[in-house]
C-alpha atoms as a PDB file:
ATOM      1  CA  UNK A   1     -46.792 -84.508 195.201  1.00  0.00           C
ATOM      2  CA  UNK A   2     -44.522 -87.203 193.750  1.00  0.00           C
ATOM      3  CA  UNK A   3     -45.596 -89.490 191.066  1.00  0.00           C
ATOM      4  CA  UNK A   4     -42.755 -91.678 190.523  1.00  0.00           C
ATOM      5  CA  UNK A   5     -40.919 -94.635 192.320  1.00  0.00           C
ATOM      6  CA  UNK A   6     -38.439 -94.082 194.538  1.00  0.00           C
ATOM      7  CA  UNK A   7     -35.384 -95.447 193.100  1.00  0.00           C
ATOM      8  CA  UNK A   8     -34.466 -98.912 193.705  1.00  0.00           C
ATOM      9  CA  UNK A   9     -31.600-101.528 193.663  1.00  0.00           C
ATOM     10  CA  UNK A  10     -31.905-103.391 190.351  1.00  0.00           C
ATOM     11  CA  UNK A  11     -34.094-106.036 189.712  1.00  0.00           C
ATOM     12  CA  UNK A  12     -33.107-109.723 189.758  1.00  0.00           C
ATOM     13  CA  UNK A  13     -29.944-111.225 191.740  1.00  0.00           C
ATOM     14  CA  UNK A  14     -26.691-110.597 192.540  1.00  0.00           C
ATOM     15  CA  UNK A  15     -23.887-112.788 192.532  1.00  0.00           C
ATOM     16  CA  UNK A  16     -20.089-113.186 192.656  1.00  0.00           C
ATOM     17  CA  UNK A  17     -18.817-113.151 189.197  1.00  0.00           C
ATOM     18  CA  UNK A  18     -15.303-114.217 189.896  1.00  0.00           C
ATOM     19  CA  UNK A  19     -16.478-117.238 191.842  1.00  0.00           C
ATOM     20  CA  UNK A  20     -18.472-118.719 189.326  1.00  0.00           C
ATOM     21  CA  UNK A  21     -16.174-118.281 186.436  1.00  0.00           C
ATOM     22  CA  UNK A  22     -18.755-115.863 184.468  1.00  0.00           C
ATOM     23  CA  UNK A  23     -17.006-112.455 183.057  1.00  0.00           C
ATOM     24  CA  UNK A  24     -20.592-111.431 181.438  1.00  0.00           C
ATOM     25  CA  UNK A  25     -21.540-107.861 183.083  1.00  0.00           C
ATOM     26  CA  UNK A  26     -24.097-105.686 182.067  1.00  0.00           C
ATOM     27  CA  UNK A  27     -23.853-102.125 181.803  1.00  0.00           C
ATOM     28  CA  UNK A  28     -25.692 -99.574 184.725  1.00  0.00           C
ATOM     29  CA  UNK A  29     -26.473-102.165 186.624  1.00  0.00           C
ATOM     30  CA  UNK A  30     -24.194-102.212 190.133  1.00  0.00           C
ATOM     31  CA  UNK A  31     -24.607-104.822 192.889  1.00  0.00           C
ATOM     32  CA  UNK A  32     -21.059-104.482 194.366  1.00  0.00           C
ATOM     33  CA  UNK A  33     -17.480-104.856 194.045  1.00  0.00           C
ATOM     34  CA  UNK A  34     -16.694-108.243 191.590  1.00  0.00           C
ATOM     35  CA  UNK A  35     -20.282-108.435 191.207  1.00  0.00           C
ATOM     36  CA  UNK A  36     -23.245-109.408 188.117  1.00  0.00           C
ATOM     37  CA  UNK A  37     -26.846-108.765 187.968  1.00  0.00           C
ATOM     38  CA  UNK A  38     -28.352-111.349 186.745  1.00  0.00           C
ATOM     39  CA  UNK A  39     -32.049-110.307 185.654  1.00  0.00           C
ATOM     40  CA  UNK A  40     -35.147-112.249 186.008  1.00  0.00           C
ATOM     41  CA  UNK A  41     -37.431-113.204 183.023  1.00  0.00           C
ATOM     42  CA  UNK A  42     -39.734-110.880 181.970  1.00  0.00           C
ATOM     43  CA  UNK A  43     -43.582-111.701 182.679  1.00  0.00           C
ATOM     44  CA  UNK A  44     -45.160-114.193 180.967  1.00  0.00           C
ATOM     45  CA  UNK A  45     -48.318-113.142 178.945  1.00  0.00           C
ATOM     46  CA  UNK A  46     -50.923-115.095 181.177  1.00  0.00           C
ATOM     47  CA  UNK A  47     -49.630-113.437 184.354  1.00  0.00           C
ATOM     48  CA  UNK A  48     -50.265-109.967 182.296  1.00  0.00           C
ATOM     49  CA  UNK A  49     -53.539-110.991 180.760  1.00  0.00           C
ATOM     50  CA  UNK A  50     -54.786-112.323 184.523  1.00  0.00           C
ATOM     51  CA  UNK A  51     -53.778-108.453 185.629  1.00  0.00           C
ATOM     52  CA  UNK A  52     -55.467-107.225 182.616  1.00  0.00           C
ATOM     53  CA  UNK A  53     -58.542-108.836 183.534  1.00  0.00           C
ATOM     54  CA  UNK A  54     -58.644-108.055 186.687  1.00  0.00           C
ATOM     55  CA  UNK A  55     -58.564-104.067 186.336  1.00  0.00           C
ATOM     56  CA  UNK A  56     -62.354-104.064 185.523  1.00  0.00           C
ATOM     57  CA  UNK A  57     -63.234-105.860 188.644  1.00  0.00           C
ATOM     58  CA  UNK A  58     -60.875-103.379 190.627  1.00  0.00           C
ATOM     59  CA  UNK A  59     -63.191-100.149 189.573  1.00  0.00           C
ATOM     60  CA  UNK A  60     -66.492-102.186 189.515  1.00  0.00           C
ATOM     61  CA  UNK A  61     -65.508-103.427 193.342  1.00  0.00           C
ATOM     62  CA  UNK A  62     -63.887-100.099 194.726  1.00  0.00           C
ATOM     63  CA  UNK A  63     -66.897 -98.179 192.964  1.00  0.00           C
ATOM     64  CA  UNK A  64     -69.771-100.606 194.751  1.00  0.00           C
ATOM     65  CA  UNK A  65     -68.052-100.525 198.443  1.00  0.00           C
ATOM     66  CA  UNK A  66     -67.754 -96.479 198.376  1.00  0.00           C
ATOM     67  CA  UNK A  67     -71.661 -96.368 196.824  1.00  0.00           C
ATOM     68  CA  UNK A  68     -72.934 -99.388 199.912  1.00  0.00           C
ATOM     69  CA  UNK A  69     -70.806 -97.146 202.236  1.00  0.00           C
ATOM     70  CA  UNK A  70     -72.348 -93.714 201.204  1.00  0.00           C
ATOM     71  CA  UNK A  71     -75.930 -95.687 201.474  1.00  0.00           C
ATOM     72  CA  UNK A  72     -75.086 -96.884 204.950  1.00  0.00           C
ATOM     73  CA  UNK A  73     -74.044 -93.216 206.089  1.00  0.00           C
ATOM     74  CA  UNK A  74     -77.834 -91.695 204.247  1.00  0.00           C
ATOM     75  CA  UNK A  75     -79.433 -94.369 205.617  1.00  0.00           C
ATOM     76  CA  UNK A  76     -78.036 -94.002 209.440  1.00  0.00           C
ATOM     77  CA  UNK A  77     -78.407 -89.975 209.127  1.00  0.00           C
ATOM     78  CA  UNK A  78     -81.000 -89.378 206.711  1.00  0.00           C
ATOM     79  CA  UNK A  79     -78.866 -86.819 204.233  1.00  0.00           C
ATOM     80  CA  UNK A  80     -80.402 -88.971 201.420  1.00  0.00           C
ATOM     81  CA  UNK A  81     -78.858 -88.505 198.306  1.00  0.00           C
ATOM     82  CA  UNK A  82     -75.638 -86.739 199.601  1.00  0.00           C
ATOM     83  CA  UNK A  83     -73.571 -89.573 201.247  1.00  0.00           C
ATOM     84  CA  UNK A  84     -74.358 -92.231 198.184  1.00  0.00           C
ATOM     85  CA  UNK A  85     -73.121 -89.243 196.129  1.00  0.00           C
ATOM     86  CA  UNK A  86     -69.666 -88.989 197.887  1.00  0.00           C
ATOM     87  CA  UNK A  87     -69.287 -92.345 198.380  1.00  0.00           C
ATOM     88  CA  UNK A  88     -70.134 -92.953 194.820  1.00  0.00           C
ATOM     89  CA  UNK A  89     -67.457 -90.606 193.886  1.00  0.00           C
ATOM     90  CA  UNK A  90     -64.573 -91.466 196.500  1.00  0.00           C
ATOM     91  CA  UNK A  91     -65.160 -94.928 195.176  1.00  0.00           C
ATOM     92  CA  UNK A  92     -64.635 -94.865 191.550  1.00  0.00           C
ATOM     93  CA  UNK A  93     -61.727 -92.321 192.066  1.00  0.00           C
ATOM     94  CA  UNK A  94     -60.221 -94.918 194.516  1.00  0.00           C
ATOM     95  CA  UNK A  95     -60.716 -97.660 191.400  1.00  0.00           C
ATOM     96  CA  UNK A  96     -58.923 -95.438 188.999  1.00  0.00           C
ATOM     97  CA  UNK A  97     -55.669 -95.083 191.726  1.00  0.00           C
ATOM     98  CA  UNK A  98     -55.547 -98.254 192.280  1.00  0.00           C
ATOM     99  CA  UNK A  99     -55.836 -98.895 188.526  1.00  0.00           C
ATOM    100  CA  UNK A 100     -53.107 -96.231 188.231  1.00  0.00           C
ATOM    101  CA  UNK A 101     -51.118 -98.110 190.748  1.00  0.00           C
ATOM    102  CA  UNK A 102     -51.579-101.530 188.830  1.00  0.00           C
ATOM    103  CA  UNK A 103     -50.798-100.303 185.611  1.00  0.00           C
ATOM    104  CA  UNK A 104     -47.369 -98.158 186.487  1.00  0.00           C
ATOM    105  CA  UNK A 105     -46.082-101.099 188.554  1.00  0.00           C
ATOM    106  CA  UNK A 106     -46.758-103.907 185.999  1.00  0.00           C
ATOM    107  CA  UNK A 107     -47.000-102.741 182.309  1.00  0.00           C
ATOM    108  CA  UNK A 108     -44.528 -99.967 182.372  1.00  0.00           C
ATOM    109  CA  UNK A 109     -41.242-101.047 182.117  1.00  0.00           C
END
């Protein structure tokens, strides 16, 4: 399976260099012919701390819907423990993905 972003134009703008006078280029970085990225600031520290925060309510919340699911299922078929068990475990190893997910796009640069 692959892990890793597909590759991508480069982040931030383009524009025409030659119409706005600028000769700054930076290096790797190709929009097109006669043209500059121009990169966006990096993430301010609130926006990472609010994403920070909000990892533990990602596993607490993905953990109790797969748990409330797996009780629904016992509860409708009467397989009591075995559903809340599943559920239980789908749901905190759909917290840690999406924690995954969260992490790789936002803190790893």
């Amino acid at each position: 399976m692959h892990w890793r972003r597909p590759l991508t134009p480069p982040r931030g703008r383009c524009y025409d260099a030659a119409a706005s006078g600028s000769e700054a280029t930076l290096t790797g970085l190709k929009c097109g012919v006669g043209e500059t990225v121009v990169t966006p600031e990096p993430p301010n520290d609130w926006r990472r701390i609010g994403l920070a925060a909000s990892l533990g309510l990602v596993l607490v919340a993905a953990t109790a819907i797969g748990a409330g699911g797996g009780w629904l299922l016992d509860r409708w078929l009467g397989t009591a423990p075995w559903c809340l068990t599943g559920g239980l475990l789908v749901g905190v190893a759909a917290g840690f993905l999406e924690i995954f997910r969260l992490v790789m796009r936002n803190f790893v640069d």
